[in-house]
Protein backbone atom coordinates (compact mmCIF):
# COMPACT_ATOMS: atom_id res chain seq x y z
CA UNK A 1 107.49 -190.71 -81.13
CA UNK A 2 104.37 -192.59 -80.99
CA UNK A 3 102.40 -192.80 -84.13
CA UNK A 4 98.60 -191.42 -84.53
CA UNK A 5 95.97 -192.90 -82.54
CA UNK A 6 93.12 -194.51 -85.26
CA UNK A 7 90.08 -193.16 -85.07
CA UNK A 8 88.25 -196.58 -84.70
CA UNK A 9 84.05 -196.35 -85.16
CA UNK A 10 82.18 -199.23 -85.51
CA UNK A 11 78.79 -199.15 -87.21
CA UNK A 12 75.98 -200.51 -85.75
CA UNK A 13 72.77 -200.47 -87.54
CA UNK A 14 69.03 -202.45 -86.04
CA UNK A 15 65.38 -201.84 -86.24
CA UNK A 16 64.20 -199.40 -84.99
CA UNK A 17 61.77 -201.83 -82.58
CA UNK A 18 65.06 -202.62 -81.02
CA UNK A 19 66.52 -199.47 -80.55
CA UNK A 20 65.98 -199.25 -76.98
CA UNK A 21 69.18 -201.28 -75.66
CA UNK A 22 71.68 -200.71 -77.50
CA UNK A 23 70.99 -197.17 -77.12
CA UNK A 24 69.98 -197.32 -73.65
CA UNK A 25 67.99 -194.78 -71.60
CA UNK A 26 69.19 -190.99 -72.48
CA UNK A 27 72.00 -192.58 -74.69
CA UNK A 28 73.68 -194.27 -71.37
CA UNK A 29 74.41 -197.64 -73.19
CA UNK A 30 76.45 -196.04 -76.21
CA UNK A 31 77.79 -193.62 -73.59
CA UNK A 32 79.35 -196.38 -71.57
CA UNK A 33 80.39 -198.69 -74.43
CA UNK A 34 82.19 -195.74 -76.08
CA UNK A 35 83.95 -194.86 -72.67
CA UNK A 36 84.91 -198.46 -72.12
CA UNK A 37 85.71 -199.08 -75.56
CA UNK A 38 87.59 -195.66 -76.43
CA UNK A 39 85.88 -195.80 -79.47
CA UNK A 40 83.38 -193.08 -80.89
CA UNK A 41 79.48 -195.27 -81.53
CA UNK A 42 77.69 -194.51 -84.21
CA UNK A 43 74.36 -196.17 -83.90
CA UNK A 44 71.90 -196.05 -87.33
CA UNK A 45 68.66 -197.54 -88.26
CA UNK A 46 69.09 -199.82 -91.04
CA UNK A 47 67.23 -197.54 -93.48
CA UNK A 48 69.47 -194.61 -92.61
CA UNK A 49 72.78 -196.94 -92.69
CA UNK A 50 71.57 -198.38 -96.38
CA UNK A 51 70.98 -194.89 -97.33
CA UNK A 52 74.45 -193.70 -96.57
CA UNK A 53 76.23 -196.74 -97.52
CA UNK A 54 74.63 -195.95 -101.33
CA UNK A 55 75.79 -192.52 -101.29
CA UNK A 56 79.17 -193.95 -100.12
CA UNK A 57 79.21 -196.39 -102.79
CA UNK A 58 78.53 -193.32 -105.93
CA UNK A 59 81.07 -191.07 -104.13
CA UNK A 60 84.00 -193.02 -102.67
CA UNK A 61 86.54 -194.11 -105.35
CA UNK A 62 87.95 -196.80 -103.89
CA UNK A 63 84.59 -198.43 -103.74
CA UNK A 64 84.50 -199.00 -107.35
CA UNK A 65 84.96 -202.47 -107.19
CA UNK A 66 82.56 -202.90 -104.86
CA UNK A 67 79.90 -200.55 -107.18
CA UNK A 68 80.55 -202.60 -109.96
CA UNK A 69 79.08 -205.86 -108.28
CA UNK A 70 76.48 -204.11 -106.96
CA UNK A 71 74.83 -202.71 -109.75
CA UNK A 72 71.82 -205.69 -109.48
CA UNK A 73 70.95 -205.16 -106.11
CA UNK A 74 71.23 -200.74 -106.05
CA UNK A 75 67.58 -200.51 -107.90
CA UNK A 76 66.35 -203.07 -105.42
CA UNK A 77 67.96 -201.13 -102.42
CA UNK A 78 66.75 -197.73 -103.83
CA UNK A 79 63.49 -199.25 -103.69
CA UNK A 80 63.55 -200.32 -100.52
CA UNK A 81 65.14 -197.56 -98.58
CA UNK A 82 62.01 -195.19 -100.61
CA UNK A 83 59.43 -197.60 -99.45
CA UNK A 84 60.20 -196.62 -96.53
CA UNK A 85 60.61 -193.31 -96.38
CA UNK A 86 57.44 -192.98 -97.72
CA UNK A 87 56.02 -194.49 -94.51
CA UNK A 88 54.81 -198.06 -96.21
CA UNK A 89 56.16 -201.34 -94.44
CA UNK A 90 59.15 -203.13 -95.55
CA UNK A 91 59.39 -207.39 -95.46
CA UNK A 92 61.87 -209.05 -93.43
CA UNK A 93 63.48 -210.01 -96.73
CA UNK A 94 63.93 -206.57 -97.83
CA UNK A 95 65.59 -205.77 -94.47
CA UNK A 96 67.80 -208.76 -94.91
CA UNK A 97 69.14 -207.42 -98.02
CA UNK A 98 69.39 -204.01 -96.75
CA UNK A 99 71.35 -205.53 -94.18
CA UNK A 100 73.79 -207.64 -96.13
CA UNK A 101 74.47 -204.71 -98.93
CA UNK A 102 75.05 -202.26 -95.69
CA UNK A 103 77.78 -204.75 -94.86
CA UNK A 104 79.03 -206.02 -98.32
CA UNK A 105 79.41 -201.58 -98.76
CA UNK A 106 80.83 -201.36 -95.50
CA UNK A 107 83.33 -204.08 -95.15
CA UNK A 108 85.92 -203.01 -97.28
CA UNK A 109 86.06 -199.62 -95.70
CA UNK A 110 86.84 -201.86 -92.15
């Protein structure tokens, strides 16, 4: 009997300036990646991968740990991700950090 195949989906998250390759034209970069790679894509911007990685981080239980050293840098993140939702520009600082919690959320989930 073999066991289960894992469902294995990396996160990828960029600016949206950069969007173009990794997506490629009509999606046939993340197409072919996920074909070679047998692995389902999920391709973000980094506002919209910050966004869900704080909803992950109130909802999922076994991020509690995680939460808990977080608390400092949530306001600042909350901030951030409704800066720019409201349309105003962000500083490359503030997208470093968005970056880094994203993958301090993320990487015990890997």
């Amino acid at each position: 009997m073999t066991p289960p195949l894992a469902i294995k989906l990396p996160r990828l998250s960029f600016l949206k300036i950069n969007s173009a390759w990794p997506i490629g034209r009509d999606g046939q970069n993340a197409r072919l990646a996920a074909k070679l790679t047998g692995w389902r894509i999920d391709i973000k911007s980094l506002p919209e991968a910050t966004a869900d990685a704080l909803s992950k981080l109130r909802q999922d239980p076994m991020l509690t740990t995680v939460a808990a050293a977080e608390t400092n840098m949530v306001a600042q993140i909350e901030a951030s991700v409704q800066k720019k939702s409201e349309g105003r520009p962000l500083t490359p600082e503030e997208y470093d950090a968005m970056a880094q919690f994203v993958d301090r959320v993320e990487r015990p989930l890997r």
